[in-house]
Each structure stands twice: as structure tokens, then as C-alpha cells.
Protein backbone atom coordinates (compact mmCIF):
# COMPACT_ATOMS: atom_id res chain seq x y z
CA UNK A 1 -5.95 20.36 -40.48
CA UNK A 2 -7.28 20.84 -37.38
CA UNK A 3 -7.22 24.88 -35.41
CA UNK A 4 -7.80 25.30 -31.98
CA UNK A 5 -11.33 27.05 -30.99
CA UNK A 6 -11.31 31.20 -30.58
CA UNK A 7 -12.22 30.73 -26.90
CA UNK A 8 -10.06 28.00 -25.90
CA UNK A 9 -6.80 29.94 -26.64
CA UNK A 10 -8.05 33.03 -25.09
CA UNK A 11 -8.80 30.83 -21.59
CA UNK A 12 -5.12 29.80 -22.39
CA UNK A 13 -3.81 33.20 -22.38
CA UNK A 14 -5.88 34.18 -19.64
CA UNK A 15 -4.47 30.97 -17.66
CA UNK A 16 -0.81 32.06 -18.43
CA UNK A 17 -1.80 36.15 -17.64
CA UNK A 18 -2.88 35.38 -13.86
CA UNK A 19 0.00 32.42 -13.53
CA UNK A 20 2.16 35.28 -14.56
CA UNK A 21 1.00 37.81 -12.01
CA UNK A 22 0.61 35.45 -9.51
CA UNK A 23 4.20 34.34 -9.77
CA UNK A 24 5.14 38.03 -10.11
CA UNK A 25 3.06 39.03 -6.90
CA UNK A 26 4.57 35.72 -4.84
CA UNK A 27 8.35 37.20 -6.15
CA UNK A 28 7.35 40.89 -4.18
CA UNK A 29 5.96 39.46 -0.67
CA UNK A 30 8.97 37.81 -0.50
CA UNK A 31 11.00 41.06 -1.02
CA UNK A 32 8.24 42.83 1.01
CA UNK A 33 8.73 40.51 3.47
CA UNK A 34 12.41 40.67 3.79
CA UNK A 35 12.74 44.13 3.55
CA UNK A 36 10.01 44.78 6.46
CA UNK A 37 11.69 42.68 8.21
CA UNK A 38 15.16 44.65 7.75
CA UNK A 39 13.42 47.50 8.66
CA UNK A 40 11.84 46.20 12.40
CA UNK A 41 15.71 45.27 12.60
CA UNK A 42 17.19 48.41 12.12
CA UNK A 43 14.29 50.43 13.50
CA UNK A 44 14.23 48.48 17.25
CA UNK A 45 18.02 48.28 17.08
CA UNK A 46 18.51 51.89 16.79
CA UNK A 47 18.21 52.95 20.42
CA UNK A 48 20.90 50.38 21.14
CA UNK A 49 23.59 51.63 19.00
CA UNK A 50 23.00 55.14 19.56
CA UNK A 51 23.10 54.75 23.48
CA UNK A 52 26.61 52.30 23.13
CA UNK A 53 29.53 53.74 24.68
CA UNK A 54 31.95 51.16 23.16
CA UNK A 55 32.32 50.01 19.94
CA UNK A 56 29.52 47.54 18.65
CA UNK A 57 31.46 45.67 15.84
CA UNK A 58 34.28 45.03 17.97
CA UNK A 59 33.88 44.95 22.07
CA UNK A 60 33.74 41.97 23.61
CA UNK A 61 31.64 42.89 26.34
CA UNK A 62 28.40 42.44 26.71
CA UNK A 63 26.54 45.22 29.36
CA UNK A 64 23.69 46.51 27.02
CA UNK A 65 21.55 47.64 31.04
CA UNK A 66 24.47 48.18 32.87
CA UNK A 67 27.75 50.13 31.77
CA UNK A 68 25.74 50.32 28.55
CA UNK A 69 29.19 48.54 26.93
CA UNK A 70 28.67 45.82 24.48
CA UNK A 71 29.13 44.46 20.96
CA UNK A 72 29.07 41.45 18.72
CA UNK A 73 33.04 40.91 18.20
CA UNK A 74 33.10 37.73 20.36
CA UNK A 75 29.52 36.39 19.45
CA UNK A 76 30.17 36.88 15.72
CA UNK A 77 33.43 34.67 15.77
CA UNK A 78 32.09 32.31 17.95
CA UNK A 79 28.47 32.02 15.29
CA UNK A 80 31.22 31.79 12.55
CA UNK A 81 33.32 29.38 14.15
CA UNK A 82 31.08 27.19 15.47
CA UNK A 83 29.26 27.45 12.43
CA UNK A 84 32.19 26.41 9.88
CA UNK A 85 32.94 23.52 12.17
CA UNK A 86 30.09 22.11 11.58
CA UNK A 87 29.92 22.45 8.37
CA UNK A 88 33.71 20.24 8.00
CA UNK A 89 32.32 17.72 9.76
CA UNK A 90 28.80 17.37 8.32
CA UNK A 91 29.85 18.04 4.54
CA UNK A 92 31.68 14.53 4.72
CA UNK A 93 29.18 12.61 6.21
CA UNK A 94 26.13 14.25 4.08
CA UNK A 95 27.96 13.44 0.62
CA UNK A 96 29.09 10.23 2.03
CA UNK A 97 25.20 9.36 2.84
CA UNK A 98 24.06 11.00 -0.18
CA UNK A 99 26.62 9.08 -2.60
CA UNK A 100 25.62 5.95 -0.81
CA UNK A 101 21.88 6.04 -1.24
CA UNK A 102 22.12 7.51 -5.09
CA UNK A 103 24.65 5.06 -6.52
CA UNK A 104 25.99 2.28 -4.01
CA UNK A 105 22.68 0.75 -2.16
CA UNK A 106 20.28 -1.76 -3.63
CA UNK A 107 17.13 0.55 -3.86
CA UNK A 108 15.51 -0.95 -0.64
CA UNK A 109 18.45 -0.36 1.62
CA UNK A 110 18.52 2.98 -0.16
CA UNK A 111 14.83 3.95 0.31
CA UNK A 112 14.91 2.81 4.26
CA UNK A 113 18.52 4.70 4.84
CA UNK A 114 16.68 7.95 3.12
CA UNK A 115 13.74 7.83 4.99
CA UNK A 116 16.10 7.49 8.40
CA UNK A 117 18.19 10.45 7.04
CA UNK A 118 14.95 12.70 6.53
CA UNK A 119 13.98 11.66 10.02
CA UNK A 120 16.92 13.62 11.75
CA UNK A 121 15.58 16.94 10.31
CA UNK A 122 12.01 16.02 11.96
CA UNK A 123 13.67 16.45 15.47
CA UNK A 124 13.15 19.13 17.51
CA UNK A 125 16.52 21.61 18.03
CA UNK A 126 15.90 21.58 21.96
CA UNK A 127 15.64 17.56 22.10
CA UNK A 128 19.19 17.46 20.14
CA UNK A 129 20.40 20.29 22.59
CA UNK A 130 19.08 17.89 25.45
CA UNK A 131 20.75 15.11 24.36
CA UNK A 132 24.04 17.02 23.72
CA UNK A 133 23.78 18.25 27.17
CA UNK A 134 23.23 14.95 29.23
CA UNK A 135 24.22 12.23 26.53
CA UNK A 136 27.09 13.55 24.33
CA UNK A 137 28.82 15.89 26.63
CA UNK A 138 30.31 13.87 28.82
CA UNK A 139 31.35 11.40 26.18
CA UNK A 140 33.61 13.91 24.37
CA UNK A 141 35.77 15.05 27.39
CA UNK A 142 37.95 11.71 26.55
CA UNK A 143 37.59 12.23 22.99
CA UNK A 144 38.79 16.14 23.21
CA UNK A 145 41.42 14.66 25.61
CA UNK A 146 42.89 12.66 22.80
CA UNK A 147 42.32 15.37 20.20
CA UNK A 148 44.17 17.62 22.60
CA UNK A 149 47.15 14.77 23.56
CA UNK A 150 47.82 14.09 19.16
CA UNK A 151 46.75 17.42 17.72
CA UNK A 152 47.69 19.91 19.97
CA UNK A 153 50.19 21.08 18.00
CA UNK A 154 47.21 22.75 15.91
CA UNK A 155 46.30 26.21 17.41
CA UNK A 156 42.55 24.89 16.94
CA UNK A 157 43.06 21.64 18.86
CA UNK A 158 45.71 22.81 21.43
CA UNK A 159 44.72 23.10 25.30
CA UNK A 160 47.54 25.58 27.02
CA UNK A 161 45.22 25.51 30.71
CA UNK A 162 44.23 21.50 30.41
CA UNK A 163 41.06 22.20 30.68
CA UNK A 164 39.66 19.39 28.26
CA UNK A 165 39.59 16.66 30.97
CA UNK A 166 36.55 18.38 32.47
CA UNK A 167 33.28 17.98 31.63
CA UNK A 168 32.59 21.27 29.34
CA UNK A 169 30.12 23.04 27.43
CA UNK A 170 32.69 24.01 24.47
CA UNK A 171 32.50 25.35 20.35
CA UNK A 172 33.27 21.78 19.91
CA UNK A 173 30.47 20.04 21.13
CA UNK A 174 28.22 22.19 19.69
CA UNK A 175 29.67 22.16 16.49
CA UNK A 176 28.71 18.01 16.47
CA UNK A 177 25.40 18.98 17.46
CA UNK A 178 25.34 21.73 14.55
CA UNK A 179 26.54 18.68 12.42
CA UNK A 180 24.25 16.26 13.13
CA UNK A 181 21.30 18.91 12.77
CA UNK A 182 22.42 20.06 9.25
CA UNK A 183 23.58 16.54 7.94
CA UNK A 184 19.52 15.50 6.60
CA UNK A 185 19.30 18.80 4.93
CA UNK A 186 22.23 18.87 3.13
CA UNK A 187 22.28 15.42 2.78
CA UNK A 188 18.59 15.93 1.36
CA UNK A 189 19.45 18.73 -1.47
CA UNK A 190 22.62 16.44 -2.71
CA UNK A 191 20.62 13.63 -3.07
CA UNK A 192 18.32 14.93 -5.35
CA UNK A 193 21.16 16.99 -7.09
CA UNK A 194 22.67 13.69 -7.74
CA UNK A 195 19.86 11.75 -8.82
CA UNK A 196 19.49 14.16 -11.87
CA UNK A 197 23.05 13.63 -13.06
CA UNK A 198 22.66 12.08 -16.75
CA UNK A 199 23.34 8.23 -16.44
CA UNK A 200 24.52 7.92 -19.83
CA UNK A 201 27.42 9.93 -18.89
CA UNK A 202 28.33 6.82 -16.25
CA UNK A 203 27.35 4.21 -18.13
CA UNK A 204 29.38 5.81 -21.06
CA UNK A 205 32.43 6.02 -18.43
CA UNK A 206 31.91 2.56 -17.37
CA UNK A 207 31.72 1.79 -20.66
CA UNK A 208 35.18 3.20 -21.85
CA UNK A 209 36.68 1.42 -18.63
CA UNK A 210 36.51 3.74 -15.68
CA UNK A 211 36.33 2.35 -12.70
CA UNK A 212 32.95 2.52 -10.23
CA UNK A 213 34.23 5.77 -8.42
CA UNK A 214 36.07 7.89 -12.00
CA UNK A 215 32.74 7.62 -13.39
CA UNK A 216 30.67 8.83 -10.69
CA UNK A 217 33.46 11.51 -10.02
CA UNK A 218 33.38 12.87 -13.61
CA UNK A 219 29.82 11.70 -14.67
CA UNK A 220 27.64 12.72 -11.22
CA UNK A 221 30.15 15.14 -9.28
CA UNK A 222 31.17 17.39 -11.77
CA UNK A 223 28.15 18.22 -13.41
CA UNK A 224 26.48 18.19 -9.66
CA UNK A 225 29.03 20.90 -8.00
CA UNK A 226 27.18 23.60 -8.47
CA UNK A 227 23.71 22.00 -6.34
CA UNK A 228 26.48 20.85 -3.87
CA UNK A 229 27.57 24.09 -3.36
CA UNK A 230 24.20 24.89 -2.50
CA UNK A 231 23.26 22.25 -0.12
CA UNK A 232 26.67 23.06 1.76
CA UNK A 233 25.70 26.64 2.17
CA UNK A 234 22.21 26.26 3.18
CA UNK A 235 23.36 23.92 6.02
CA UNK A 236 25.74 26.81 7.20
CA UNK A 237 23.00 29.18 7.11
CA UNK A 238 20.86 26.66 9.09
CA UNK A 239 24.02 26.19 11.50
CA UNK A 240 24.46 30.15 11.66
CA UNK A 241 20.69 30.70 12.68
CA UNK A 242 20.04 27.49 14.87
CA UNK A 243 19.42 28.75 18.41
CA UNK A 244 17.84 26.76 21.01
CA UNK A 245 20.19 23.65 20.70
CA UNK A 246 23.37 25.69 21.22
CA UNK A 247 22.14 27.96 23.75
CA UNK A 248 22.15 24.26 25.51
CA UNK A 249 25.55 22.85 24.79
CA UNK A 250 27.28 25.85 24.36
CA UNK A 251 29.29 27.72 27.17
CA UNK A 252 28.12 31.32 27.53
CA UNK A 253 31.44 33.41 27.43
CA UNK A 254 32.91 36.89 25.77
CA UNK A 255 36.02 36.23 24.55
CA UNK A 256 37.75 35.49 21.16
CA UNK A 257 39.65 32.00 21.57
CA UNK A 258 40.27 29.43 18.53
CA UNK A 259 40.74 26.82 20.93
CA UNK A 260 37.32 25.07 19.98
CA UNK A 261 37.97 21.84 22.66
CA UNK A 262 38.33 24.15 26.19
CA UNK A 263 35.39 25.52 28.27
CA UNK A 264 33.66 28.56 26.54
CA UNK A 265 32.23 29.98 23.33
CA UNK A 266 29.36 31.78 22.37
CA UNK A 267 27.15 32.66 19.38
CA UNK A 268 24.55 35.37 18.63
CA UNK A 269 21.36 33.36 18.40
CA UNK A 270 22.31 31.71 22.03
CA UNK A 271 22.91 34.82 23.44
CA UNK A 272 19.96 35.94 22.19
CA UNK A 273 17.98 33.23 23.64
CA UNK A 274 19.77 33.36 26.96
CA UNK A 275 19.59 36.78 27.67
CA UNK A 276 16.51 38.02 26.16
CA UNK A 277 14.07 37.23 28.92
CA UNK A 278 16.26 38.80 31.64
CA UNK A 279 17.27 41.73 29.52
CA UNK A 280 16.07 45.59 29.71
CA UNK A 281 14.58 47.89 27.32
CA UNK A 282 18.20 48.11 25.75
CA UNK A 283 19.12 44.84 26.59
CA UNK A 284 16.33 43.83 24.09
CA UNK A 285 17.34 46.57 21.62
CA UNK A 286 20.93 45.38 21.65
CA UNK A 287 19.92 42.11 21.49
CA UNK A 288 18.28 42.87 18.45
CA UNK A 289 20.98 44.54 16.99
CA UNK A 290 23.01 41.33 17.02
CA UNK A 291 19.76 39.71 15.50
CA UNK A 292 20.20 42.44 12.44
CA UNK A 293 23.79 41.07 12.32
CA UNK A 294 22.92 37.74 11.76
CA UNK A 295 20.46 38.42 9.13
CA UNK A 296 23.05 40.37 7.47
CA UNK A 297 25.44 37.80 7.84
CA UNK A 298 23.31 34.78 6.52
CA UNK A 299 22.46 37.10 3.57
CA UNK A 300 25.91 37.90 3.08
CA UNK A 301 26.34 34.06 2.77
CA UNK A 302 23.84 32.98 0.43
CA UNK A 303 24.75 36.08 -1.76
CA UNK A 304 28.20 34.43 -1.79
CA UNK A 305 27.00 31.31 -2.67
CA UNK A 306 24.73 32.66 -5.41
CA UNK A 307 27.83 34.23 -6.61
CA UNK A 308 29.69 30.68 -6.56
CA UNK A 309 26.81 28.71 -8.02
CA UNK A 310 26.61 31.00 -10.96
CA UNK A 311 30.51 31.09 -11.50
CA UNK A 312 30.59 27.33 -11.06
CA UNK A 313 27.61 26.74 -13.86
CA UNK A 314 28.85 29.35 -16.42
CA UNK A 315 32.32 27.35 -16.18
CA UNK A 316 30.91 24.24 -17.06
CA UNK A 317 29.00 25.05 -19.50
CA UNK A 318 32.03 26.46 -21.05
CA UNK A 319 33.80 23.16 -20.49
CA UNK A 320 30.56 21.34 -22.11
CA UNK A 321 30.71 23.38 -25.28
């Protein structure tokens, strides 16, 4: 029988002691951190709100140095909008590309088509906002024409002033940008999600005669919702924050509108961007009140899907027992 040395298990508990406070002290600065940086937020928004002679949740206008009338009514929508439009269209493609590469492609195909995914997230926002402005642009006003002429009847799709013929910075071309910047990252989590799914469970489907798809729908989606959930909701927090490339593509209006294929739109990290530089001492502060509405909003939406996640696993590990 052999018993391990005096001083080798107290290194070992000395090991695990400063893991353990090192872990612990890593856990704080990140709550430091994010509550210093809640703090700057409320502290330089302050003057703003205090000075407003409208109402900052819900005016639409936006005169911070001037009238000293403005608020975050239209700029939230549009961020939210914008923001959830991306997120339909990417969700599709980033499962589709993740499904591919996990359980349909030979592993070199697969390998080369990851690698090429990844890429996308290496590219700087302003070059996709560059190429949205001068490349993509232009070739959406006949494919918001079309969207306009077969789905018009949709309050999201309709066009009552025709203006979709013209070349237009709208929610709708930067919600394709948004798309195509959030597509590697979710794309990225899923993957991964996916390639831990138990392969006995598929081969046991196959197995019992499901087809290719019922066993990767009950044997790698099920059991993978819950990291799917997450990927989806860190690409709309990516979407919400992203800044530079919609500033670009986006118009740079005030108003509420659901019509997503017309002229217009806004969001509260362009505005930021746009009007920061020109922007007075409340300017900035008001500007920086939005900012604090942001970060409350992204919070908001990864507490949400915290809340999800942790419904979703409980459930099926209720369904596995």
C-alpha cells in the first residue's frame, strides 16, 4: 500500500487554496468592473437627465445643445428592431452552417468551411459598413422593390410613400449587415454545442430506423437547445452594441416606423457615433445616457437568456430522468 508524502499533499492543498482565490478574485473584477462602469454611466449621464425638458424614455427628438429636448424612444426601437432582424435572418443561416460542418461535410470540406466561417468575425465592423454602403446598398433597392411589390401586405414589408425604388440607407440593410457580422459567432458557439452532443444517442436513432435528420433532431438538437439559446442571444447582444458599421448603412432619423425597407432608422450606438464629436457638454452627457440604456438593455438580455437557458436545462433533465 502505497501513501502519498506529508509535503506533497500539503503543495496540493496549497495549489487548490490560491486556484481558489484566484478564481474567486477573477469572479470580483469582473463585478468591479461592471459595476464601475455602471457608475461612470449614471454619474456623466446625470447632468443630461436633470437638464431634459421632455421626457427621456419616450421623445423622439433629439436636441440635447439646443431646445435641450431629447430621448431614446426612437433610437431604442430602431436598436431593437434592427437588432431582432438580424437575428431572423442570421439564426437560419448560422444553424444551417453549423449543422452542415458538425454532421453533413466530409471532415475536410468541414474543416476549410469552418475556418472561412471564423474568418467573417476577423473583419473589421467599418470594412463591412463600407461595403454595405458602396457594394450592397444599391443591390437591395430591387430586392426591397420586390419585397415591397409580394409582401406589402405585411405592415413590416409595406411601402405607403414608394420610397423603396431609391437608393436608401434603411433598418433593412443594416439588419443584413448585422446578419452577416453575427453569423461566425453564433455560428461558432453552435458548432461546438453540437459537437458535444452524445453520438450514441444518433447512432442509437439510426440504429432503431430514424432517418439522417430525426436523429440529429432528437439526438443533437434537443439536448443542444439550451447552448443554442445562448449563441442566438449573444449574437443579439453583439447586433445591439455593434456601432461603426451601422452608423454607415443606416439612415440617421427620429421617428418610430416598422416599415424596415423605406429611407430611415436609427439606433443608439450610431447615434452615438455620429453625434458625439459634434456634440456639447450635454450633448455628450445625453449621449451617454443612451449609452447607460444600452448597457441596461444588453444586460436585460442576457439576464433573459440566463433565465431561458436554466429553464430549458432543468426541463430536460426532467425529461432525461
Amino acid at each position: 500500500m502505497t501513501t502519498t508524502p506529508a509535503w506533497s499533499s500539503g503543495r496540493r492543498r496549497r495549489g487548490d487554496s490560491i486556484y481558489r482565490w484566484t478564481a474567486t478574485a477573477g469572479g470580483l473584477l469582473v463585478l468591479a468592473l461592471l459595476g464601475a462602469i455602471a457608475a461612470f454611466l449614471v454619474i456623466r449621464a446625470t447632468p443630461a437627465l436633470t437638464s431634459d425638458h421632455g421626457s427621456f424614455l419616450t421623445t423622439r427628438k433629439w436636441e440635447p445643445d439646443g431646445s435641450q429636448v431629447f430621448g431614446i424612444a426612437a433610437l431604442a426601437f430602431g436598436t431593437v428592431l434592427s437588432s431582432a432582424t438580424a437575428l431572423v435572418i442570421a439564426l437560419p443561416v448560422a444553424l444551417g452552417t453549423a449543422l452542415f460542418i458538425t454532421q453533413y461535410a466530409p471532415r475536410g470540406i468541414a474543416t476549410v468551411v469552418a475556418y472561412l466561417v471564423d474568418l467573417l468575425a476577423a473583419v473589421p465592423s467599418v470594412v463591412y459598413g463600407l461595403w454595405g454602403y458602396f457594394f450592397l446598398l444599391p443591390r437591395l433597392v430591387p430586392v426591397q422593390h420586390a419585397l415591397s411589390h409580394w409582401l406589402g401586405w405585411i405592415p413590416l414589408f409595406s411601402d405607403p410613400d414608394g420610397q423603396t425604388a431609391t437608393f436608401s440607407k434603411s433598418v433593412f440593410g443594416a439588419s443584413i449587415v448585422l446578419a452577416i457580422m453575427v453569423v461566425p459567432i453564433i455560428s461558432a458557439i453552435s458548432r461546438e454545442v453540437m459537437v458535444q452532443a452524445d453520438s450514441a444517442h444518433r447512432e442509437a436513432a439510426l440504429a432503431l430506423g430514424a432517418t439522417k435528420w430525426e436523429a440529429i433532431r432528437l439526438a443533437v438538437l434537443a439536448p443542444s437547445r439550451p447552448g443554442l439559446i445562448s449563441a442566438a442571444m449573444l449574437g443579439l447582444g453583439r447586433a445591439l452594441g455593434e456601432t461603426i458599421a451601422v452608423a454607415i448603412v443606416i439612415g440617421s432619423s427620429f421617428g418610430i416606423s416598422w416599415h424596415i425597407l423605406v429611407p430611415g432608422g436609427n439606433t443608439i450606438a450610431a447615434n452615438i457615433a455620429n453625434k458625439f464629436g459634434e456634440a456639447g457638454s450635454i450633448g455628450r452627457s445625453a449621449l451617454i445616457a443612451s449609452g447607460l440604456v444600452l448597457f441596461l438593455l444588453t444586460l436585460t438580455v442576457n439576464l433573459l437568456a440566463r433565465f431561458v437557458i436554466s429553464r430549458s436545462v432543468a426541463r430536460h433533465r426532467r425529461g432525461a430522468a
